[in-house]
PDB file of N, CA and C in Angstrom:
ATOM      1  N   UNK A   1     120.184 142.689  68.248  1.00  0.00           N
ATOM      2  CA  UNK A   1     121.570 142.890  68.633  1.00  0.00           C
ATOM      3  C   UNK A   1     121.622 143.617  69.967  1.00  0.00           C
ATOM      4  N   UNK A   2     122.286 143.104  70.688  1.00  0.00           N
ATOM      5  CA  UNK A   2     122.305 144.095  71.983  1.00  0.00           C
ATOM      6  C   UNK A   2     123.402 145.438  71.553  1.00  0.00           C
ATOM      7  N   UNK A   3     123.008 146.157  72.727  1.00  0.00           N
ATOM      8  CA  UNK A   3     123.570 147.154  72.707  1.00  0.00           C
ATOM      9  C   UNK A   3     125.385 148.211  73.190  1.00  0.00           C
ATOM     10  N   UNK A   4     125.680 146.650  73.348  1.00  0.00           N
ATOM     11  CA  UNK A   4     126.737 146.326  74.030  1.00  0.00           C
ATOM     12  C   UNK A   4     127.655 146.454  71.988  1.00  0.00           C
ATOM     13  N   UNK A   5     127.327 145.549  71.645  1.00  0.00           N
ATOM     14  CA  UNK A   5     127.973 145.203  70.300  1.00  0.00           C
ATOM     15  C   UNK A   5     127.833 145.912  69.401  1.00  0.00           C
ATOM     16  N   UNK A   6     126.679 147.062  69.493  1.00  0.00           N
ATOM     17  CA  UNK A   6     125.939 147.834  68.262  1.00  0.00           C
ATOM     18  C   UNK A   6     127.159 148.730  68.944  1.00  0.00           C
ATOM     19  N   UNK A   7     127.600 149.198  69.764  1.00  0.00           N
ATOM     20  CA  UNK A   7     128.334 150.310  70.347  1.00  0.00           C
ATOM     21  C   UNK A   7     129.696 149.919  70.177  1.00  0.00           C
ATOM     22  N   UNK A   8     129.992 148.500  70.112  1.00  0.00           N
ATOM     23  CA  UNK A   8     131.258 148.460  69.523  1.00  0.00           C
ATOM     24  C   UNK A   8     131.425 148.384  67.872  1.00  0.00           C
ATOM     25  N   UNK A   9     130.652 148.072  67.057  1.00  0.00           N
ATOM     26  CA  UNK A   9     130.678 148.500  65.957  1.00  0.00           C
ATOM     27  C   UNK A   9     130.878 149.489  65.066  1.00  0.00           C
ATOM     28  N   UNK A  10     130.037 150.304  66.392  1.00  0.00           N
ATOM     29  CA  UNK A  10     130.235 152.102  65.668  1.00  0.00           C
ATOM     30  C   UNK A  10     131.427 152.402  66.071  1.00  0.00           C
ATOM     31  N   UNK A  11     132.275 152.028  67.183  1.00  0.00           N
ATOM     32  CA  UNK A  11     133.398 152.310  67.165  1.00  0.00           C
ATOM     33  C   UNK A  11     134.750 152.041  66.403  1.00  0.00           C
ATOM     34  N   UNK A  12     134.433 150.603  65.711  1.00  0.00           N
ATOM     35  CA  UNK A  12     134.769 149.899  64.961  1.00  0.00           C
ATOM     36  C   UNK A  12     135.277 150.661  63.511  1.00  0.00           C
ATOM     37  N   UNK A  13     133.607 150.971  63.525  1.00  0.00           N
ATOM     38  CA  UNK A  13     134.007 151.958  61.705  1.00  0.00           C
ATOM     39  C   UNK A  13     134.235 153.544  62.407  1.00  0.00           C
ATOM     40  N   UNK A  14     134.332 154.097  63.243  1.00  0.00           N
ATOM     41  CA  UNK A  14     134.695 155.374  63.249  1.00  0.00           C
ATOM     42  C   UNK A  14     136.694 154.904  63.504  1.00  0.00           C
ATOM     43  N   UNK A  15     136.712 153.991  63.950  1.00  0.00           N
ATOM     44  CA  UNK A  15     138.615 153.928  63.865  1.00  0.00           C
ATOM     45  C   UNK A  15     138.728 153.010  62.164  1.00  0.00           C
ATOM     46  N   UNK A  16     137.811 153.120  61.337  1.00  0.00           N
ATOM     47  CA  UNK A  16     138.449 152.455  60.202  1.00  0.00           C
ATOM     48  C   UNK A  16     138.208 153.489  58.980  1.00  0.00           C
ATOM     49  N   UNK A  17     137.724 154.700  59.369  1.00  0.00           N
ATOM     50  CA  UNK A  17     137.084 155.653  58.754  1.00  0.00           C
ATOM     51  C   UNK A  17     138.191 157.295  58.680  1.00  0.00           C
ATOM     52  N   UNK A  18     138.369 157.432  57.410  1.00  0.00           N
ATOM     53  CA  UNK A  18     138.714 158.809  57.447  1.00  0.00           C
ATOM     54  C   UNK A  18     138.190 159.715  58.070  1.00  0.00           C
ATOM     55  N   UNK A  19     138.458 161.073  58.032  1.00  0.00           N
ATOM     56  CA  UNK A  19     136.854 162.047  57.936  1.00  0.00           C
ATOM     57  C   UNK A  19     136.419 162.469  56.695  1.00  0.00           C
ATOM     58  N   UNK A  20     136.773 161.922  55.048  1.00  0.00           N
ATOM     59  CA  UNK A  20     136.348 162.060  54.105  1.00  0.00           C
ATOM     60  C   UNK A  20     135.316 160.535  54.288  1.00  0.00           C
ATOM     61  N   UNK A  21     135.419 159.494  54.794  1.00  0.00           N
ATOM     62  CA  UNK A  21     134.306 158.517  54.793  1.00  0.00           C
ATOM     63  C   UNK A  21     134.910 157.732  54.410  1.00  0.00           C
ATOM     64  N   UNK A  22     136.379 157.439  53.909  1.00  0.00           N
ATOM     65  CA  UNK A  22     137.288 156.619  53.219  1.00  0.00           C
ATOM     66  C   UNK A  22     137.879 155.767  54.169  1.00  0.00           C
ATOM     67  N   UNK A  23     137.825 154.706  54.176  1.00  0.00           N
ATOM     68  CA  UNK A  23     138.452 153.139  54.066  1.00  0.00           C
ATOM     69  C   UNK A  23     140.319 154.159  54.641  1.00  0.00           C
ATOM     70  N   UNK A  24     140.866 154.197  55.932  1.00  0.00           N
ATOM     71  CA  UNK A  24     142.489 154.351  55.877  1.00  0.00           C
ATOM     72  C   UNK A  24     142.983 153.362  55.205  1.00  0.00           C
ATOM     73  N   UNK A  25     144.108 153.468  54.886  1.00  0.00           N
ATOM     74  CA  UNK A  25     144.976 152.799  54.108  1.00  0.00           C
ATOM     75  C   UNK A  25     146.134 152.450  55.103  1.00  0.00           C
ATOM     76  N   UNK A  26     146.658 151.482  55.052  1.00  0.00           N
ATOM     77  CA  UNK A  26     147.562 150.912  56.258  1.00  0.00           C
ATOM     78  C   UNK A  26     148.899 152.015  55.896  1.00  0.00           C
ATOM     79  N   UNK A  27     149.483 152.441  56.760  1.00  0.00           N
ATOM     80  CA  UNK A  27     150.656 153.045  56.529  1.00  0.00           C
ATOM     81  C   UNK A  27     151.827 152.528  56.355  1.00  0.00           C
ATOM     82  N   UNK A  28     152.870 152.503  55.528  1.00  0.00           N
ATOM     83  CA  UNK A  28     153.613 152.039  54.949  1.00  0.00           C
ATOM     84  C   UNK A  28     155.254 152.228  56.303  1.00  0.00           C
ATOM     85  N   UNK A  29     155.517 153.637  57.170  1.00  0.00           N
ATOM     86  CA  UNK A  29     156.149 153.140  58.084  1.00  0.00           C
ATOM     87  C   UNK A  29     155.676 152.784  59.386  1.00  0.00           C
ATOM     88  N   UNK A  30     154.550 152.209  59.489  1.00  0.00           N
ATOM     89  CA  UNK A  30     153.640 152.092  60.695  1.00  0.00           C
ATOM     90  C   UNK A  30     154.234 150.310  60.846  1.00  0.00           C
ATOM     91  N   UNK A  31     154.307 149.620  59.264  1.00  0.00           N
ATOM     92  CA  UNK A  31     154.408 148.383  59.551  1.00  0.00           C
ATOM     93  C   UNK A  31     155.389 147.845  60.277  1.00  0.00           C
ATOM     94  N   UNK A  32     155.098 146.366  60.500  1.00  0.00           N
ATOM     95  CA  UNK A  32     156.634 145.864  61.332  1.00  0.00           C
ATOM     96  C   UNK A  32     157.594 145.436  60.351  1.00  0.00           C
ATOM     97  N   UNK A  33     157.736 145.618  59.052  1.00  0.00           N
ATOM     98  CA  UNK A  33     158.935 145.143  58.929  1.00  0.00           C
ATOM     99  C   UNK A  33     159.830 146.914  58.808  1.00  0.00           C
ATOM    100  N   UNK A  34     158.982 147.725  58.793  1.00  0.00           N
ATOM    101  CA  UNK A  34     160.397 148.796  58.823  1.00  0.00           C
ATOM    102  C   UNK A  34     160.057 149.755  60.280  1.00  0.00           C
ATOM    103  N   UNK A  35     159.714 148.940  61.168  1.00  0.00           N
ATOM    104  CA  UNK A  35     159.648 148.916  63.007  1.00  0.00           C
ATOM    105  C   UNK A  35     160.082 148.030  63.627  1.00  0.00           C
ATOM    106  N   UNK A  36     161.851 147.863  64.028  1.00  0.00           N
ATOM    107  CA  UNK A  36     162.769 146.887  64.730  1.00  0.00           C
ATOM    108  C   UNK A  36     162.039 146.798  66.069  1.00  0.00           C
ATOM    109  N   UNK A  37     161.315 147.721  66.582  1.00  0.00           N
ATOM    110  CA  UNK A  37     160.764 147.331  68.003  1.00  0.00           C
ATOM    111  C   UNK A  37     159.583 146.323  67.603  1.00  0.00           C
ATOM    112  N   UNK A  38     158.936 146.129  66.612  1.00  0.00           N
ATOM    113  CA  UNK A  38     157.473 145.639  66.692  1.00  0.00           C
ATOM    114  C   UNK A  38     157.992 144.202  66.267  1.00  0.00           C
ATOM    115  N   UNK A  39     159.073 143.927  65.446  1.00  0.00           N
ATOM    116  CA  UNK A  39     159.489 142.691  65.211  1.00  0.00           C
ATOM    117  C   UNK A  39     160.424 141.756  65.843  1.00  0.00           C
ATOM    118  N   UNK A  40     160.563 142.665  67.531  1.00  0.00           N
ATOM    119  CA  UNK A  40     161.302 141.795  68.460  1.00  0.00           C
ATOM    120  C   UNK A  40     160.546 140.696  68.988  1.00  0.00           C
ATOM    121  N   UNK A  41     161.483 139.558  69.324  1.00  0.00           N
ATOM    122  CA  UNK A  41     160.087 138.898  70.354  1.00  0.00           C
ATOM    123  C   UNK A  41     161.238 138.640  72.059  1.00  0.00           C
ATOM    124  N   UNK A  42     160.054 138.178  72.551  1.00  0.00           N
ATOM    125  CA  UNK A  42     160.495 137.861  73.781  1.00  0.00           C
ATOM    126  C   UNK A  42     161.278 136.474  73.394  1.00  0.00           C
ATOM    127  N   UNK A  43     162.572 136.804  74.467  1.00  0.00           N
ATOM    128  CA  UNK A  43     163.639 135.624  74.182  1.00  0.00           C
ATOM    129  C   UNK A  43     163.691 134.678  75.157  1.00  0.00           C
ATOM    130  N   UNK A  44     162.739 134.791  76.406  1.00  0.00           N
ATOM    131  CA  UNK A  44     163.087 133.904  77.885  1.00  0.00           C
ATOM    132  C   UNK A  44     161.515 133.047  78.084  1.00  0.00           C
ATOM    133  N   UNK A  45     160.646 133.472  76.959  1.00  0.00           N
ATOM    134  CA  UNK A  45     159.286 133.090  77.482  1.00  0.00           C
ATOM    135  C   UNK A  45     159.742 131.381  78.271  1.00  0.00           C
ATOM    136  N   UNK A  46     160.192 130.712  77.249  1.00  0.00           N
ATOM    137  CA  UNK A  46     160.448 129.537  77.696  1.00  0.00           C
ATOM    138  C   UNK A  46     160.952 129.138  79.298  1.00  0.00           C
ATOM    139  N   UNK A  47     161.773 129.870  79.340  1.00  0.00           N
ATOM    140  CA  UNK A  47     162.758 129.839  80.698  1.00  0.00           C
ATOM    141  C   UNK A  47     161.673 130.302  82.008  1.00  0.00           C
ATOM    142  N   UNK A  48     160.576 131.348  81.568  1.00  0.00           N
ATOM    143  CA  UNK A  48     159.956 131.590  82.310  1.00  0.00           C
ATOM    144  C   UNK A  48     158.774 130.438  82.703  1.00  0.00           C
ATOM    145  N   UNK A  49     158.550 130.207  81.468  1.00  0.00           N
ATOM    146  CA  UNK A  49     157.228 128.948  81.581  1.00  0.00           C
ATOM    147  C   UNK A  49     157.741 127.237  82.350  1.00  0.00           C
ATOM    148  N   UNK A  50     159.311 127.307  82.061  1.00  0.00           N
ATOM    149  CA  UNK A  50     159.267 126.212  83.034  1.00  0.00           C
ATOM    150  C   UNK A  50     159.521 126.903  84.489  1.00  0.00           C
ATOM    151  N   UNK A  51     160.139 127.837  84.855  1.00  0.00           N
ATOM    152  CA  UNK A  51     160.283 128.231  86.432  1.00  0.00           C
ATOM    153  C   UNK A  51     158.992 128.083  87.038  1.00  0.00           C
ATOM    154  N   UNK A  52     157.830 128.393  86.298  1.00  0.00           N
ATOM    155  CA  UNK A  52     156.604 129.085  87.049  1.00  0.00           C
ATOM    156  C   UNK A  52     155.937 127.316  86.928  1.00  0.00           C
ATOM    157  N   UNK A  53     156.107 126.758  85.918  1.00  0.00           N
ATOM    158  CA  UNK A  53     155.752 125.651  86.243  1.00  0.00           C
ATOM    159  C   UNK A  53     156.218 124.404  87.147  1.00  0.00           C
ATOM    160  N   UNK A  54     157.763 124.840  87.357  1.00  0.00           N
ATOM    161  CA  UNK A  54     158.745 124.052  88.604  1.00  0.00           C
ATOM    162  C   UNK A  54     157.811 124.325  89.985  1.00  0.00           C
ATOM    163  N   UNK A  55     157.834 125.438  89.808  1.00  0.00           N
ATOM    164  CA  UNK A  55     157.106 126.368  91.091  1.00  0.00           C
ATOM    165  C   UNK A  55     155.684 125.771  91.640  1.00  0.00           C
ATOM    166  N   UNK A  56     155.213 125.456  90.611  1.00  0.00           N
ATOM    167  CA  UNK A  56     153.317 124.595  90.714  1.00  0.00           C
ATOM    168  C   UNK A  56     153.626 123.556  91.137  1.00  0.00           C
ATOM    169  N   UNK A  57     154.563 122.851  90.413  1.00  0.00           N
ATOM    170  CA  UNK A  57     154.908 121.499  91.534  1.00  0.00           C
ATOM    171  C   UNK A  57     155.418 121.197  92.315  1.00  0.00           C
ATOM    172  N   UNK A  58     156.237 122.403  92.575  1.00  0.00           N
ATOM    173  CA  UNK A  58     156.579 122.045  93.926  1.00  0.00           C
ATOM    174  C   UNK A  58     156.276 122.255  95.001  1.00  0.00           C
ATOM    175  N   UNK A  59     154.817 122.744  94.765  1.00  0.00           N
ATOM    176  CA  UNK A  59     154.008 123.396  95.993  1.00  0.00           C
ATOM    177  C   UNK A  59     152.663 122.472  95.624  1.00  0.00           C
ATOM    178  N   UNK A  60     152.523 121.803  94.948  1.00  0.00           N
ATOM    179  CA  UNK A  60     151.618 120.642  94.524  1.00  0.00           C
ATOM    180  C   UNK A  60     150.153 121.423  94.236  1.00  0.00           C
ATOM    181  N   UNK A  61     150.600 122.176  93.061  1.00  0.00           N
ATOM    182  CA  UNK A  61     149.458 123.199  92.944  1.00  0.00           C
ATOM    183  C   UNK A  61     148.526 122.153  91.980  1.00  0.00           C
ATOM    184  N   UNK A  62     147.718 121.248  91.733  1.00  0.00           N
ATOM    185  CA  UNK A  62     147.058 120.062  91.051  1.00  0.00           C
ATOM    186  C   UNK A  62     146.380 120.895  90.078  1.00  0.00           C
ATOM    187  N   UNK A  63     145.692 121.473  90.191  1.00  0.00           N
ATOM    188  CA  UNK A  63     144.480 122.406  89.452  1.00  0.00           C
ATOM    189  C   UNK A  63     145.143 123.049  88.386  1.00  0.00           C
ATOM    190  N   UNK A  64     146.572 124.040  88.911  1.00  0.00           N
ATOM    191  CA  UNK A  64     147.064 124.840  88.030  1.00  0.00           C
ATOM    192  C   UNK A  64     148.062 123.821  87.022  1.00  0.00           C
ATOM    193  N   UNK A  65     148.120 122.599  87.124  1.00  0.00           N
ATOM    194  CA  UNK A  65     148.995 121.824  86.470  1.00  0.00           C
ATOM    195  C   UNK A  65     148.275 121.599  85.386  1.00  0.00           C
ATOM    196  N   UNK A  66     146.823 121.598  85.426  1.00  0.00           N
ATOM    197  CA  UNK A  66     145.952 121.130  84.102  1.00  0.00           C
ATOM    198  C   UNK A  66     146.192 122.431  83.094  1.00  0.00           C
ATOM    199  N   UNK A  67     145.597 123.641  84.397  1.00  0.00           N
ATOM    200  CA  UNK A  67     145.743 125.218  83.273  1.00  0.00           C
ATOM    201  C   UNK A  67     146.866 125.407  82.464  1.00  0.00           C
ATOM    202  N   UNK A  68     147.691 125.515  83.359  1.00  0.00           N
ATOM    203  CA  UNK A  68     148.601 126.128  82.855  1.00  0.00           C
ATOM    204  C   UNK A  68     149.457 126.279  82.212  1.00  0.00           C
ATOM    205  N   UNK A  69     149.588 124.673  81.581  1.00  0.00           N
ATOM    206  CA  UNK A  69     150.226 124.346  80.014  1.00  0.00           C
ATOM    207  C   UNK A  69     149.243 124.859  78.663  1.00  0.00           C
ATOM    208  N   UNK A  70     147.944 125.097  79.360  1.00  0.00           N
ATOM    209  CA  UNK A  70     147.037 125.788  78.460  1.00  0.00           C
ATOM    210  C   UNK A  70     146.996 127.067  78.194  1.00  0.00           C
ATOM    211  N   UNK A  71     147.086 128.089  79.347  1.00  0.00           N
ATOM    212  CA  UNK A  71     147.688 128.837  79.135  1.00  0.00           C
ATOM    213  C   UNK A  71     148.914 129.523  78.773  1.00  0.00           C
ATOM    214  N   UNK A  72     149.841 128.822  79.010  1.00  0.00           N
ATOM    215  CA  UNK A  72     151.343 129.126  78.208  1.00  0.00           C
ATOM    216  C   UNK A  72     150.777 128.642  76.639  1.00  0.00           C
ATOM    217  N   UNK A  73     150.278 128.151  75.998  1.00  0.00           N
ATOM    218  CA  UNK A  73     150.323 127.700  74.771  1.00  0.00           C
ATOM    219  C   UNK A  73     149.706 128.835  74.389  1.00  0.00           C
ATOM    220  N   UNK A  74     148.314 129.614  75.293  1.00  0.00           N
ATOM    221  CA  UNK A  74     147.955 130.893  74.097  1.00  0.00           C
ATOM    222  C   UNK A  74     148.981 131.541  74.250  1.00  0.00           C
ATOM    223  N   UNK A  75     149.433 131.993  75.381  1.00  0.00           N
ATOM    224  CA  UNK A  75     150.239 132.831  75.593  1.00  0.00           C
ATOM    225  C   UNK A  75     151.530 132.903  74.502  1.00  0.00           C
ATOM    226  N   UNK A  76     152.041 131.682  74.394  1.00  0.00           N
ATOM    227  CA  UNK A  76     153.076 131.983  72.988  1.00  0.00           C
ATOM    228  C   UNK A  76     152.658 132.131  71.901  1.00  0.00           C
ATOM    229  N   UNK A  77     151.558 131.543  71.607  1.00  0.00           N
ATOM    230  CA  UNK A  77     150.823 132.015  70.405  1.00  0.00           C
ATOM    231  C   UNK A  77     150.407 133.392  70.047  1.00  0.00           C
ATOM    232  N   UNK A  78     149.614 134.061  71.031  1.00  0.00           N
ATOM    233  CA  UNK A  78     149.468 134.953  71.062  1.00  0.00           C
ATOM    234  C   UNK A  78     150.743 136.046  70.922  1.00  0.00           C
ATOM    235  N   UNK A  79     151.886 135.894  71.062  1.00  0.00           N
ATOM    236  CA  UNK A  79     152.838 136.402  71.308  1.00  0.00           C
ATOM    237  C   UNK A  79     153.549 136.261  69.813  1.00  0.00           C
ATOM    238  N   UNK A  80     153.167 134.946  69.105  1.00  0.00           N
ATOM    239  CA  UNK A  80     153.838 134.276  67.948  1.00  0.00           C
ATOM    240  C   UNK A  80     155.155 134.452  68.283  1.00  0.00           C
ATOM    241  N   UNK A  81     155.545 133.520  68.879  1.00  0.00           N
ATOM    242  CA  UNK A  81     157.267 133.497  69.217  1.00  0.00           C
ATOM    243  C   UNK A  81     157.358 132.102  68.104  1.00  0.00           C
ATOM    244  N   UNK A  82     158.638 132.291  67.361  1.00  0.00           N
ATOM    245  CA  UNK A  82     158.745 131.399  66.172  1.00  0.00           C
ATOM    246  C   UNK A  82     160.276 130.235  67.125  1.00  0.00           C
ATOM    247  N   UNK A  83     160.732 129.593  66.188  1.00  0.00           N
ATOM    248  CA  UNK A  83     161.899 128.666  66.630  1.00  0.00           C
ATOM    249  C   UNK A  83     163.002 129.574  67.052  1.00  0.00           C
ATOM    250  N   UNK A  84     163.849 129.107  67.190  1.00  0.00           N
ATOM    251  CA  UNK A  84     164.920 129.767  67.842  1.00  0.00           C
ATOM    252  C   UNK A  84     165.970 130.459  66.253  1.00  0.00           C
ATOM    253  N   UNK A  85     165.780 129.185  64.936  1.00  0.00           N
ATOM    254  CA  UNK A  85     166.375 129.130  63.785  1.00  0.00           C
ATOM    255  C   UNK A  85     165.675 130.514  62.972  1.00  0.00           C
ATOM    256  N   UNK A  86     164.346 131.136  63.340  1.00  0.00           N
ATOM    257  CA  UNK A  86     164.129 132.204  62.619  1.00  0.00           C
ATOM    258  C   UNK A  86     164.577 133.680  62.921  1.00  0.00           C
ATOM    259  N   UNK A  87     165.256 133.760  64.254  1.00  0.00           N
ATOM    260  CA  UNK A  87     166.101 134.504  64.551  1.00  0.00           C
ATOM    261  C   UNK A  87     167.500 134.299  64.340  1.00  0.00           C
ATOM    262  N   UNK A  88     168.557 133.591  63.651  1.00  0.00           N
ATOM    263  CA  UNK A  88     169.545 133.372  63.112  1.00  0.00           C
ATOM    264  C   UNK A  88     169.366 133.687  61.586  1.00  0.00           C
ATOM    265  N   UNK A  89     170.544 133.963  61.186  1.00  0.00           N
ATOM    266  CA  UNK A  89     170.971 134.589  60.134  1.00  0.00           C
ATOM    267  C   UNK A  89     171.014 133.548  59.112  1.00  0.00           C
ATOM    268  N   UNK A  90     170.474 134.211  57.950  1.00  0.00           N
ATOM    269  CA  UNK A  90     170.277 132.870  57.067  1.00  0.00           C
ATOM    270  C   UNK A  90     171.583 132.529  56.635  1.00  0.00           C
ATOM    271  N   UNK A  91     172.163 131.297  56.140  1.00  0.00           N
ATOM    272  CA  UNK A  91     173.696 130.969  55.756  1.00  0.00           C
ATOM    273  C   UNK A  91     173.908 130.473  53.997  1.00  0.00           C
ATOM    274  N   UNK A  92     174.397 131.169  53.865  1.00  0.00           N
ATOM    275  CA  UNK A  92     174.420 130.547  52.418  1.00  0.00           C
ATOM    276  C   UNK A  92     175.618 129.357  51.865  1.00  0.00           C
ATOM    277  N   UNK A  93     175.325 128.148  51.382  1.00  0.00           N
ATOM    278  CA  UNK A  93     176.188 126.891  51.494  1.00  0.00           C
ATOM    279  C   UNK A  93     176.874 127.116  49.553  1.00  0.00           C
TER     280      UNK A  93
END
């Protein structure tokens, strides 16, 4: 194993580690559903991903036309931005 990874490991279990040697336990108001900031998402990603992509072509950027639908895709993923319908209020019929 190099020594690169053995050093992130130990860091690994010293942030998963009490100082009794115990396993933390996830905290109950740490999570996102009772943290309104952690369960916002970004509302313009879209709006942004076509400007910046208007922008590549219209300067005939060729190269970044392959990337950069690749990168917007982690990028929302990474972000997990859901439909537009999971931010509306559910309706009852």
């Amino acid at each position: 194993m190099s020594m690169m990874t053995m050093m992130m490991e130990k860091e690994y279990k010293k942030k998963n580690l009490d100082d009794d040697g115990e396993e933390e336990e996830e905290d109950e108001e740490a999570s996102p559903e009772n943290n309104p900031k952690q369960t916002m998402r970004p509302r313009y990603t879209g709006a942004i991903c076509l400007i910046v992509y208007g922008y590549l072509i219209i300067h005939n950027a060729c190269i970044h036309l392959i990337f950069f639908p690749i990168i917007i895709i982690v990028i929302v993923r990474r972000l997990n931005v859901g439909s537009v319908n999971e931010h509306l209020p559910k309706q009852d019929n």
